[in-house]
N, C-alpha and C. Protein backbone atom coordinates (compact mmCIF):
# COMPACT_ATOMS: atom_id res chain seq x y z
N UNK A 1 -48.03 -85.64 -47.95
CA UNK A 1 -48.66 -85.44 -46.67
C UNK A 1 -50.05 -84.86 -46.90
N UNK A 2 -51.00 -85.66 -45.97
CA UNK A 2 -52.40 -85.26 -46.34
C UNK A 2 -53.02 -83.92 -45.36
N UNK A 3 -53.35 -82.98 -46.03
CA UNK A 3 -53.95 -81.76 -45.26
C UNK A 3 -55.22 -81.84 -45.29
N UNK A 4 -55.56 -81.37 -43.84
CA UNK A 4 -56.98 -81.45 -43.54
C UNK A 4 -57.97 -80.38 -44.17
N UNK A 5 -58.64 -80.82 -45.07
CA UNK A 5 -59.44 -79.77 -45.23
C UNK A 5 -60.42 -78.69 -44.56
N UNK A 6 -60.59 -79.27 -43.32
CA UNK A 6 -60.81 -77.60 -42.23
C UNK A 6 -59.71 -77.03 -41.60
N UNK A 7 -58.66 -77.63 -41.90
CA UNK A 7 -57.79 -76.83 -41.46
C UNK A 7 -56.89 -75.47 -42.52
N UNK A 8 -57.26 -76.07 -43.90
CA UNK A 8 -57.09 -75.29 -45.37
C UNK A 8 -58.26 -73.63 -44.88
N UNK A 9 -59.37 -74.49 -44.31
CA UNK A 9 -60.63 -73.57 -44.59
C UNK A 9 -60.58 -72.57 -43.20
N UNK A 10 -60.02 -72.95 -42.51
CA UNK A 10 -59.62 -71.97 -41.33
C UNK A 10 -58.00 -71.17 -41.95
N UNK A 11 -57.44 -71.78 -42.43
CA UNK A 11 -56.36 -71.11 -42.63
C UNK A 11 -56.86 -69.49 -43.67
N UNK A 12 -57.79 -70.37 -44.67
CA UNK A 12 -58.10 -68.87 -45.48
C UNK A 12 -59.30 -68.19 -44.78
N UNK A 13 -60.24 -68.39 -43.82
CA UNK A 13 -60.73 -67.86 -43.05
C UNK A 13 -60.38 -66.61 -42.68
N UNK A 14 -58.94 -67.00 -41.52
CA UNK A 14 -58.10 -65.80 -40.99
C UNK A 14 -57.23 -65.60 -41.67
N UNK A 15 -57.30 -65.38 -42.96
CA UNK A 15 -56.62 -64.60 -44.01
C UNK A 15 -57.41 -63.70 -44.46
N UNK A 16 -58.66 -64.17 -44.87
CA UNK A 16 -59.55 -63.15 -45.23
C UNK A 16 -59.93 -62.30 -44.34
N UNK A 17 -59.23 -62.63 -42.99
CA UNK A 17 -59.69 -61.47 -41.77
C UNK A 17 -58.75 -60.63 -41.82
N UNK A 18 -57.60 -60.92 -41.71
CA UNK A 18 -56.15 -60.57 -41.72
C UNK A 18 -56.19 -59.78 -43.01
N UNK A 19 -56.10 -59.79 -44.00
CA UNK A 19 -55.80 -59.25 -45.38
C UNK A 19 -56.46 -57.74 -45.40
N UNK A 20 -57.46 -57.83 -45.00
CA UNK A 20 -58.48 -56.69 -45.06
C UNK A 20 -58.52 -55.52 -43.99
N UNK A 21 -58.11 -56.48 -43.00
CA UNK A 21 -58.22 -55.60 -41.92
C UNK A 21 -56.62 -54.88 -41.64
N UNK A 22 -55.73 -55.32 -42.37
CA UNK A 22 -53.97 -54.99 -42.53
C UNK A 22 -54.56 -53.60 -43.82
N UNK A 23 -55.10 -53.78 -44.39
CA UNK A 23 -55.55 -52.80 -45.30
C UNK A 23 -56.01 -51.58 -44.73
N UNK A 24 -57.44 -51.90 -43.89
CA UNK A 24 -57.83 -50.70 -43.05
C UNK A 24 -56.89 -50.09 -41.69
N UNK A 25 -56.07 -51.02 -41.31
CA UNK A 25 -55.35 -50.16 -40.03
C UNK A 25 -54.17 -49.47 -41.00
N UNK A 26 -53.34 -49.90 -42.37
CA UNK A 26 -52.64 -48.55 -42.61
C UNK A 26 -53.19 -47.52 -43.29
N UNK A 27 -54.34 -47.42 -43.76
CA UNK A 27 -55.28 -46.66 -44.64
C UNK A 27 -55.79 -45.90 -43.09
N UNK A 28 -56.28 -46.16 -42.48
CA UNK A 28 -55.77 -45.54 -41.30
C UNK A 28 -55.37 -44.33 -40.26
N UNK A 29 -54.05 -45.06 -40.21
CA UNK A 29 -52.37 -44.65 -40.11
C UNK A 29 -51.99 -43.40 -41.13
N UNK A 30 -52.35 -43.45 -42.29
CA UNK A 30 -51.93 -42.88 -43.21
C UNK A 30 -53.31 -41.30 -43.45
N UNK A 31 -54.55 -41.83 -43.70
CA UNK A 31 -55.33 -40.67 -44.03
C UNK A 31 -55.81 -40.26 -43.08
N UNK A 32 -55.91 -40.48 -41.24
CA UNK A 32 -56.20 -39.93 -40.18
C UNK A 32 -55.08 -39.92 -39.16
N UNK A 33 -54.88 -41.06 -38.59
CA UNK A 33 -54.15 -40.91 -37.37
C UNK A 33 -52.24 -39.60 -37.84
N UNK A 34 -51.65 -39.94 -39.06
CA UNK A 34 -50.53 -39.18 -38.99
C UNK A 34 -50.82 -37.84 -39.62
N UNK A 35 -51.91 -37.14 -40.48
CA UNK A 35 -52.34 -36.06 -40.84
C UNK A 35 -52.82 -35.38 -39.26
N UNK A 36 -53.46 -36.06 -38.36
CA UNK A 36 -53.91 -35.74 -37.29
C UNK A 36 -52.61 -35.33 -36.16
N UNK A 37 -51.55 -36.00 -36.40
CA UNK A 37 -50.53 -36.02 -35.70
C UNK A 37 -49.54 -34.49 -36.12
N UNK A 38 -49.22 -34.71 -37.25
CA UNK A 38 -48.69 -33.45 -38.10
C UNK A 38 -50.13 -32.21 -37.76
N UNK A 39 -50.94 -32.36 -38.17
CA UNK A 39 -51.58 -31.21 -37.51
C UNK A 39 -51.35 -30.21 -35.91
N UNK A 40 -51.09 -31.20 -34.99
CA UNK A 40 -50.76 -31.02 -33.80
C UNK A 40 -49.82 -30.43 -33.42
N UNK A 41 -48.83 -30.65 -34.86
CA UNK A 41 -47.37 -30.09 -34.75
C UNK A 41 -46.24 -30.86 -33.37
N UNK A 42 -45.16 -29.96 -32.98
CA UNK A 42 -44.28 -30.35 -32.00
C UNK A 42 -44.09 -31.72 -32.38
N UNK A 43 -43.70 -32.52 -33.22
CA UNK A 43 -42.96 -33.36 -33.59
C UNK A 43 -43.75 -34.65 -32.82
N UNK A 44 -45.32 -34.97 -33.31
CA UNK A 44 -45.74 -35.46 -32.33
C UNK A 44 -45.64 -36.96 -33.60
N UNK A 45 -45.53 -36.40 -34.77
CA UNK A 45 -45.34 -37.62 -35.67
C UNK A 45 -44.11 -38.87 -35.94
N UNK A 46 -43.39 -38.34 -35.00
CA UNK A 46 -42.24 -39.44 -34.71
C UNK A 46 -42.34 -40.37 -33.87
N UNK A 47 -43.37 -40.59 -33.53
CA UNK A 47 -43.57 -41.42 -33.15
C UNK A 47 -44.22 -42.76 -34.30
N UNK A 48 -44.76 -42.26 -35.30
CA UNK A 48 -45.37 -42.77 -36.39
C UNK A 48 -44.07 -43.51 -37.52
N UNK A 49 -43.31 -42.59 -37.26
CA UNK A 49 -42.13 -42.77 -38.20
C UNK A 49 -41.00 -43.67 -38.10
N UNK A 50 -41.77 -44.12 -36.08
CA UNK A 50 -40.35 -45.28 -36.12
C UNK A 50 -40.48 -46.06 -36.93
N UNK A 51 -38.84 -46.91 -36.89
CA UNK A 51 -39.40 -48.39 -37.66
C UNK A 51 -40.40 -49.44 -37.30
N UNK A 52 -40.06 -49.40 -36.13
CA UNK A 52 -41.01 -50.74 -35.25
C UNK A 52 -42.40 -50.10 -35.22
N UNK A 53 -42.94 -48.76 -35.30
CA UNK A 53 -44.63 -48.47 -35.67
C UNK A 53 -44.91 -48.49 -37.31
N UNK A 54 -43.58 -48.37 -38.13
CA UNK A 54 -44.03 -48.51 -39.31
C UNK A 54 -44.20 -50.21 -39.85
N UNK A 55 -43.28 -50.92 -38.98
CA UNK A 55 -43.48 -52.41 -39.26
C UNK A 55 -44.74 -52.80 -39.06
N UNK A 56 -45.60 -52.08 -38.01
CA UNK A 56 -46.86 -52.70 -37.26
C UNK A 56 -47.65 -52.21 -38.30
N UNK A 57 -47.79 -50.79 -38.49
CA UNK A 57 -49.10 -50.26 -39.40
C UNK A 57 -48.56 -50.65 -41.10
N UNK A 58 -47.77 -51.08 -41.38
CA UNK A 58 -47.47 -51.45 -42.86
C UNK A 58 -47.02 -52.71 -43.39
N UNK A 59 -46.42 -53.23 -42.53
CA UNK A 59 -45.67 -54.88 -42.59
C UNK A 59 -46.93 -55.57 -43.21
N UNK A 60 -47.84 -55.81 -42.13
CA UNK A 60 -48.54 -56.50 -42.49
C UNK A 60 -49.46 -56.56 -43.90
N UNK A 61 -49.74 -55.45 -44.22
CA UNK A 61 -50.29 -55.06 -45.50
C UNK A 61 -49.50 -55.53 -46.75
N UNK A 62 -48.31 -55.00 -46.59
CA UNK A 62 -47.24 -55.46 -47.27
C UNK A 62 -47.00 -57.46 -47.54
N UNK A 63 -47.09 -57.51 -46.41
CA UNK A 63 -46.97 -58.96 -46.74
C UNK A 63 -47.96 -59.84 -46.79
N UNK A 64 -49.35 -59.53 -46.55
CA UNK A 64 -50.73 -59.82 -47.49
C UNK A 64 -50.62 -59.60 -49.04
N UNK A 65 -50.56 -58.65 -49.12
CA UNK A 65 -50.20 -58.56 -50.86
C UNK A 65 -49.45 -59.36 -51.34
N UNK A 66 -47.88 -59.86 -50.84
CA UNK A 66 -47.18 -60.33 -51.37
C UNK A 66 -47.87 -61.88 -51.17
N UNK A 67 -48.31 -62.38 -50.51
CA UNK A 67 -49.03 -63.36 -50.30
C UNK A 67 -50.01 -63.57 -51.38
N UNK A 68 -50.57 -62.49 -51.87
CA UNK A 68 -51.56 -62.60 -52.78
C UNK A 68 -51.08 -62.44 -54.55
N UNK A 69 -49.47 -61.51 -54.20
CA UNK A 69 -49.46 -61.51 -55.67
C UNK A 69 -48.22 -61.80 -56.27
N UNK A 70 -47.80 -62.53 -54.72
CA UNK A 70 -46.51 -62.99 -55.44
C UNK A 70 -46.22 -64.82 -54.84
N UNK A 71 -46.44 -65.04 -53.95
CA UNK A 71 -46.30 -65.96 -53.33
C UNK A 71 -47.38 -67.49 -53.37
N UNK A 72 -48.86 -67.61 -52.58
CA UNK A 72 -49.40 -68.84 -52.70
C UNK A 72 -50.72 -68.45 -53.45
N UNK A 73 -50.64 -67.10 -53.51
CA UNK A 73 -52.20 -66.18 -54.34
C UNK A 73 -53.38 -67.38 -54.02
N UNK A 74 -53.15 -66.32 -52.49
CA UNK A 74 -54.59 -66.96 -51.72
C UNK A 74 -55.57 -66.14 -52.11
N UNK A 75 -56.55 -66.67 -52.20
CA UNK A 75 -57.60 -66.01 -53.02
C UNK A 75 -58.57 -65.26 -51.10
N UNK A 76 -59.13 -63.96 -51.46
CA UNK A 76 -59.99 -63.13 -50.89
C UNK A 76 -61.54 -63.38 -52.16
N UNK A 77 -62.10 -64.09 -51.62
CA UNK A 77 -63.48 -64.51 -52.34
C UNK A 77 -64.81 -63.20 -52.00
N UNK A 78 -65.19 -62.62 -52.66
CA UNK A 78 -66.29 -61.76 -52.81
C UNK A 78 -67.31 -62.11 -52.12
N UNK A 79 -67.76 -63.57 -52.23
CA UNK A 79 -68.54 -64.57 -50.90
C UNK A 79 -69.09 -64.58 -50.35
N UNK A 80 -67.23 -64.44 -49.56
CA UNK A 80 -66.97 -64.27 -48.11
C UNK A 80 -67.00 -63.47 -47.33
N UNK A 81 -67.34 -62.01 -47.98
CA UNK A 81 -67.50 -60.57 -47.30
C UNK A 81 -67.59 -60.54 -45.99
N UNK A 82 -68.78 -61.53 -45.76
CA UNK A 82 -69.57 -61.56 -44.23
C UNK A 82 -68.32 -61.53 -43.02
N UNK A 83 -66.90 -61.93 -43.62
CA UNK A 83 -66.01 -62.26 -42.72
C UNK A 83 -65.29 -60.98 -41.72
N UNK A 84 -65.17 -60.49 -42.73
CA UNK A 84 -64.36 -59.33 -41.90
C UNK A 84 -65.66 -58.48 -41.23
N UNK A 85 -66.65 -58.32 -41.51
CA UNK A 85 -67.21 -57.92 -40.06
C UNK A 85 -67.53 -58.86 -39.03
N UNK A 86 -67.56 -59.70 -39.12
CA UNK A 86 -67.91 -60.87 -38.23
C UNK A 86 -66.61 -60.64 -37.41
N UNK A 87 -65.55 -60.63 -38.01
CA UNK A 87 -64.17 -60.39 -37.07
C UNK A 87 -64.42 -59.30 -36.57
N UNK A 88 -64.77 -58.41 -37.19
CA UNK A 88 -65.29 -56.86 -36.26
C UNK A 88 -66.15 -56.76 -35.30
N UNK A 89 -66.74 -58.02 -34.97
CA UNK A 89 -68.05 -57.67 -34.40
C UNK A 89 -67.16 -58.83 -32.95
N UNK A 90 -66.39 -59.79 -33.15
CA UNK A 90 -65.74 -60.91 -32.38
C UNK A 90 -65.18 -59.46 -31.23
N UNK A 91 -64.08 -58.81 -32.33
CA UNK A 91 -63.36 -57.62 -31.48
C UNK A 91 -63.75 -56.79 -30.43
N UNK A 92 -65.02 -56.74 -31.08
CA UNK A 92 -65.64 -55.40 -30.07
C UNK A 92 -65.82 -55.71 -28.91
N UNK A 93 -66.96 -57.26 -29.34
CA UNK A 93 -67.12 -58.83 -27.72
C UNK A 93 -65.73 -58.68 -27.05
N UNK A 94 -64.77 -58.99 -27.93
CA UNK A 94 -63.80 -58.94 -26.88
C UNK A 94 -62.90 -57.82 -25.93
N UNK A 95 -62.84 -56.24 -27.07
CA UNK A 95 -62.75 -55.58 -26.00
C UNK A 95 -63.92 -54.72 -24.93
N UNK A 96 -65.00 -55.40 -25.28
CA UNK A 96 -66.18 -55.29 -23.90
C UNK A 96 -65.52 -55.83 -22.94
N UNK A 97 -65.13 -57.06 -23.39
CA UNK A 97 -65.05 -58.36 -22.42
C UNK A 97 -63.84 -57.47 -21.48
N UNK A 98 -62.91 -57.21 -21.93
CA UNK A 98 -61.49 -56.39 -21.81
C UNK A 98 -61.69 -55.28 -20.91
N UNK A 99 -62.70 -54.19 -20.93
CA UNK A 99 -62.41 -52.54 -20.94
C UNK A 99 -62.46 -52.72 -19.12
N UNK A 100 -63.03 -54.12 -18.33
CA UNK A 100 -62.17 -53.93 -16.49
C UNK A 100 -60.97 -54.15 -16.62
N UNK A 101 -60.24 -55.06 -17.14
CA UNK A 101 -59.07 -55.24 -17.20
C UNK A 101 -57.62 -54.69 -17.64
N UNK A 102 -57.91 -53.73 -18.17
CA UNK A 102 -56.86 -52.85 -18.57
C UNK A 102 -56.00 -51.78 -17.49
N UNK A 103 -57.00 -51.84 -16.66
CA UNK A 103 -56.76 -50.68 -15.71
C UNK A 103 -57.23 -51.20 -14.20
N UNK A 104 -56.89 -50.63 -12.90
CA UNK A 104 -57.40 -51.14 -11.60
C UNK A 104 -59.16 -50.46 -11.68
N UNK A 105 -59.60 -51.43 -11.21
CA UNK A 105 -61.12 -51.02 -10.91
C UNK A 105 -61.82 -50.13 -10.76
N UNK A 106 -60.64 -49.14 -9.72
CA UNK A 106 -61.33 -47.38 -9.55
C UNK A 106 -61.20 -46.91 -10.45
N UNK A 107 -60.40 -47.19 -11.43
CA UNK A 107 -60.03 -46.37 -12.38
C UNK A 107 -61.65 -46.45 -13.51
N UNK A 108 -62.41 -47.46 -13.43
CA UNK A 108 -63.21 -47.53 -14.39
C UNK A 108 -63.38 -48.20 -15.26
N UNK A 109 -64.58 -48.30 -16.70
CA UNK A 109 -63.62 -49.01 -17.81
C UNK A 109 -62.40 -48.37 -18.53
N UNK A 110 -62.07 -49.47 -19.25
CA UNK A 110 -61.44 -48.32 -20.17
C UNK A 110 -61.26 -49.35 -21.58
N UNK A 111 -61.27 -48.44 -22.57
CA UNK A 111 -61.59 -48.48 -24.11
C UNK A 111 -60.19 -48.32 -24.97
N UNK A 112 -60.30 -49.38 -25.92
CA UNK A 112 -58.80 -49.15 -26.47
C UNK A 112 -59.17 -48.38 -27.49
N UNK A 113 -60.30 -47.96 -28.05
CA UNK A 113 -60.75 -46.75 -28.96
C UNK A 113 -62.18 -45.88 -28.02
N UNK A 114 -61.77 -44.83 -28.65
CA UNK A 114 -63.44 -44.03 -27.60
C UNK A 114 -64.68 -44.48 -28.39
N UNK A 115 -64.59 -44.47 -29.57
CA UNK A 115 -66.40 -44.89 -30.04
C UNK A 115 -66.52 -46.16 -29.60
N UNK A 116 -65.77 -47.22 -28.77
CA UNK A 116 -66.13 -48.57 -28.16
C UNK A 116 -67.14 -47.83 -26.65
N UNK A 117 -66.46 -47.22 -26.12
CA UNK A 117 -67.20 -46.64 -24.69
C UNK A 117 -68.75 -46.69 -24.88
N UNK A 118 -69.14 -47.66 -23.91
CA UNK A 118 -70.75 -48.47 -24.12
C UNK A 118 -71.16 -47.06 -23.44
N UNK A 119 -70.85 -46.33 -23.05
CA UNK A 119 -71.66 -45.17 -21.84
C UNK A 119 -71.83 -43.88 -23.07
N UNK A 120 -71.14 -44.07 -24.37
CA UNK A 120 -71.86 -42.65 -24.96
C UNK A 120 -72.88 -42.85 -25.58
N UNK A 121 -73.96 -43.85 -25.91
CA UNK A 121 -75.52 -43.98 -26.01
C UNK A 121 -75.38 -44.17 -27.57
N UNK A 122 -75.81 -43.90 -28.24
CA UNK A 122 -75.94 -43.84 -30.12
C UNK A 122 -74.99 -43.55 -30.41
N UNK A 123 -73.83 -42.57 -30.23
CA UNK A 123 -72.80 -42.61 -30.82
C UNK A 123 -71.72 -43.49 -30.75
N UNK A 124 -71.89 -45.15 -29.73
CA UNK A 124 -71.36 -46.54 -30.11
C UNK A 124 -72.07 -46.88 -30.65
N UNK A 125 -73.61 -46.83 -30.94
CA UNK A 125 -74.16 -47.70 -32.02
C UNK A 125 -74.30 -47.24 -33.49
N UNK A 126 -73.83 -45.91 -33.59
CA UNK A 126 -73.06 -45.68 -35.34
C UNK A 126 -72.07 -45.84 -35.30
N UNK A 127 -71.00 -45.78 -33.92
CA UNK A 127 -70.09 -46.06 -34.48
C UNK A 127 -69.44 -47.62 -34.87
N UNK A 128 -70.18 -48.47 -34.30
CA UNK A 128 -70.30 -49.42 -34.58
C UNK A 128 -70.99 -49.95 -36.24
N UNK A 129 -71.88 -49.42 -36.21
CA UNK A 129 -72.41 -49.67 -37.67
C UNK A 129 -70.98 -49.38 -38.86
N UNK A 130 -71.02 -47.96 -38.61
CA UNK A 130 -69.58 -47.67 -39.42
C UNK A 130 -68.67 -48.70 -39.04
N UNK A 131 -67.85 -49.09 -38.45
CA UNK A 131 -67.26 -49.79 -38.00
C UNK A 131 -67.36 -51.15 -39.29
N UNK A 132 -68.44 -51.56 -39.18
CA UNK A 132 -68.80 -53.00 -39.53
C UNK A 132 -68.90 -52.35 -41.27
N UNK A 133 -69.66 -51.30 -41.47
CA UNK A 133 -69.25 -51.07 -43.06
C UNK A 133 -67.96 -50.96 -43.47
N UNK A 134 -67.22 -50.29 -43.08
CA UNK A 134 -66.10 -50.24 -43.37
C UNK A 134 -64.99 -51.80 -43.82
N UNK A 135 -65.51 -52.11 -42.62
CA UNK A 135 -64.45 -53.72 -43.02
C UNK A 135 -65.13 -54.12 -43.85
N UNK A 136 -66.49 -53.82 -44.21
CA UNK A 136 -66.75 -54.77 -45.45
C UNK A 136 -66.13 -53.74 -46.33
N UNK A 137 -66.14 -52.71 -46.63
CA UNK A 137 -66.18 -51.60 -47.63
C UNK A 137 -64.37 -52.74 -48.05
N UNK A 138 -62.63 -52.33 -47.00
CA UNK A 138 -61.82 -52.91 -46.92
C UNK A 138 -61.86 -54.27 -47.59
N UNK A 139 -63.05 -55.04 -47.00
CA UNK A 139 -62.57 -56.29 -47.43
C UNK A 139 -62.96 -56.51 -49.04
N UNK A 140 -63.92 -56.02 -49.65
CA UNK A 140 -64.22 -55.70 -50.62
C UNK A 140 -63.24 -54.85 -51.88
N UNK A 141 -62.38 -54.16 -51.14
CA UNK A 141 -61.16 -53.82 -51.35
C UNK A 141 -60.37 -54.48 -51.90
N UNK A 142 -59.73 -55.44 -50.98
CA UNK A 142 -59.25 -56.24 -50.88
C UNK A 142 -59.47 -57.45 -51.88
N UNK A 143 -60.36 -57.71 -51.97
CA UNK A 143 -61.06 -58.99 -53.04
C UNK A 143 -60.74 -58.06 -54.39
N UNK A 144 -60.90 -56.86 -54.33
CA UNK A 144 -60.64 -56.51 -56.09
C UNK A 144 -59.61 -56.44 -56.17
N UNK A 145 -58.71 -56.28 -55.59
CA UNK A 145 -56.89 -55.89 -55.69
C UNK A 145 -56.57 -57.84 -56.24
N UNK A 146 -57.35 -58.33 -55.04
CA UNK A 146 -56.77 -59.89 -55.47
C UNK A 146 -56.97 -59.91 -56.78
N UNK A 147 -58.29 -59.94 -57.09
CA UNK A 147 -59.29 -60.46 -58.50
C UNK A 147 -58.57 -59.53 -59.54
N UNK A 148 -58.42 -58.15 -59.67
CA UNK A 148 -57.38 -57.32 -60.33
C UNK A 148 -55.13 -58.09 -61.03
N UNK A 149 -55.23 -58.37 -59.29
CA UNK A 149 -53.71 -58.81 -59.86
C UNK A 149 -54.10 -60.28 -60.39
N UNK A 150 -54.56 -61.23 -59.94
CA UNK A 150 -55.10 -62.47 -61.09
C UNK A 150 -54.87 -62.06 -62.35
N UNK A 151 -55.85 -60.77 -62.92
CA UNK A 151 -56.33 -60.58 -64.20
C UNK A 151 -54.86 -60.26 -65.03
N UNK A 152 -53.87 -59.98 -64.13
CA UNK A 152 -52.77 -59.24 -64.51
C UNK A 152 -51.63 -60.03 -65.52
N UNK A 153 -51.25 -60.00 -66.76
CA UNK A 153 -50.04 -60.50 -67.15
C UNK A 153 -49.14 -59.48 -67.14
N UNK A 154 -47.65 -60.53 -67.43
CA UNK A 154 -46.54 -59.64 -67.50
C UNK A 154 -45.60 -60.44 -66.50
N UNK A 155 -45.75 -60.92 -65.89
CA UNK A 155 -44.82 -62.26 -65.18
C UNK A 155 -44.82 -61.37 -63.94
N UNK A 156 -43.76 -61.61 -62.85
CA UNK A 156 -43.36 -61.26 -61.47
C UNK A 156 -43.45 -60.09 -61.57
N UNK A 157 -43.14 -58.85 -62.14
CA UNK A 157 -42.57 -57.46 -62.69
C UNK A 157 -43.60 -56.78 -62.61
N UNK A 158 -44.60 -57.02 -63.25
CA UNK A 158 -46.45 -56.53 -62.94
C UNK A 158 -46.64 -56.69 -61.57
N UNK A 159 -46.54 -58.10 -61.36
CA UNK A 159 -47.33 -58.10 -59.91
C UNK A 159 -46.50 -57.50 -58.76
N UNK A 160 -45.24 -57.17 -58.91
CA UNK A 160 -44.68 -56.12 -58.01
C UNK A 160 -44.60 -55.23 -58.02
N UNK A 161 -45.06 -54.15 -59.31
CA UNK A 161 -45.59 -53.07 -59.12
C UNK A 161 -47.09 -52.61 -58.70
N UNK A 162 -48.22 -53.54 -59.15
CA UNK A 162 -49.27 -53.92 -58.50
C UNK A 162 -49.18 -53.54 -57.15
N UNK A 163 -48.14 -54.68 -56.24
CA UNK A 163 -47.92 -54.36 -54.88
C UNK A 163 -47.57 -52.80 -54.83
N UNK A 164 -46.35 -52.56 -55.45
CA UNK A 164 -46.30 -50.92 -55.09
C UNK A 164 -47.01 -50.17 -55.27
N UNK A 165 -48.21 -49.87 -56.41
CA UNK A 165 -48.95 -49.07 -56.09
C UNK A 165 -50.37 -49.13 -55.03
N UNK A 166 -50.65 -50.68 -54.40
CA UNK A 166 -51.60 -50.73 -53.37
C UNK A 166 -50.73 -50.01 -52.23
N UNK A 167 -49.50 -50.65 -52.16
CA UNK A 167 -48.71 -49.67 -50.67
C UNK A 167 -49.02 -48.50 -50.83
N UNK A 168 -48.52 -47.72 -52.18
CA UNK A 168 -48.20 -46.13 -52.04
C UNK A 168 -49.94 -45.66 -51.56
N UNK A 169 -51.20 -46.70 -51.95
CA UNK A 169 -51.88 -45.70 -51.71
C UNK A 169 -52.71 -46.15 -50.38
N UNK A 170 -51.96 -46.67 -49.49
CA UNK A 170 -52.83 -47.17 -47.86
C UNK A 170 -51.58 -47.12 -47.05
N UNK A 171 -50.23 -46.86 -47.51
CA UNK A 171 -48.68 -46.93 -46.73
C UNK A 171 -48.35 -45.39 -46.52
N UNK A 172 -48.13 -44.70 -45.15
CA UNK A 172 -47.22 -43.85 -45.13
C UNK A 172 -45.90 -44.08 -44.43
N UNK A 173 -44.59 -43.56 -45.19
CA UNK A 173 -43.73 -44.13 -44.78
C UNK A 173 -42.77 -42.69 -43.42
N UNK A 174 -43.16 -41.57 -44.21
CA UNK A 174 -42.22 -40.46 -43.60
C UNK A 174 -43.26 -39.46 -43.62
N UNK A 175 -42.78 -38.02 -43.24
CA UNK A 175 -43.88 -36.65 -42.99
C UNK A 175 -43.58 -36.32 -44.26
């Protein structure tokens, strides 16, 4: 069966969006949002600890890797950097597009993160800048972990500890 070759090139497209950006939301999860949570105390981190929030902030990471170092080792190309902010920059368009709709009208906009809020002046436009470094910083990440487990011998056994030590260090699992 013959595959279309823009459809190959979209497929690793939103992989290279996906891969990187599964990287930065549990890296995250892990060195701000649940240190921030445990700080707060009163058991505000169980919420972090379900299964179904640990599937969301870790699954995916998890199964990018395995994608990469065990399965069709789709390649994250050095390149292609430009991608994952470009997806960062799609997001933001779209929750502009978003921030009437979340809520009834009186209520205002509203922002699924606060440094999106167009009304705090320069501090959306660093945080935006940051924003857009970062996913490259991630996706760049990401491309060496690939280019790293490539380099790797030792059969299946390597490349699944490989995986375990990218989890242990962007995965939190418990307090």
């Amino acid at each position: 069966m013959d595959v279309s070759p823009w459809l190959l090139r979209v497929a690793l497209l939103l992989f290279e969006c996906a891969a990187p950006t599964a990287l930065l939301v549990s890296a995250v999860v892990k060195y701000v949002l649940w240190p921030m949570a445990l700080k707060q105390g009163s058991g505000n981190s169980f919420v972090l600890s379900h299964p179904i929030t640990l599937l969301e902030h870790n699954g995916n990471v998890i199964m990018a890797l395995t994608e990469v170092a065990l399965l069709g080792g789709l390649p994250v190309r050095l390149g292609d950097i430009a991608i994952a902010p470009l997806f960062g920059i799609c997001y933001v368009y779209f929750s502009w597009w978003m921030m009437d709709k979340w809520a009834e009208k009186d209520k205002g906009p509203q922002f699924v993160y606060p440094f999106l809020d167009t009304t705090l002046g320069w501090v959306t436009t660093i945080s935006l800048v940051v924003l857009l470094a970062v996913l490259a910083f991630f996706y760049g990440v990401f491309a060496s972990a690939d280019y790293g487990i490539s380099l790797l011998s030792g059969g299946i056994w390597t490349h699944i500890v490989a995986i375990g030590v990218m989890v242990l260090l962007v995965c939190r699992f418990r307090d």
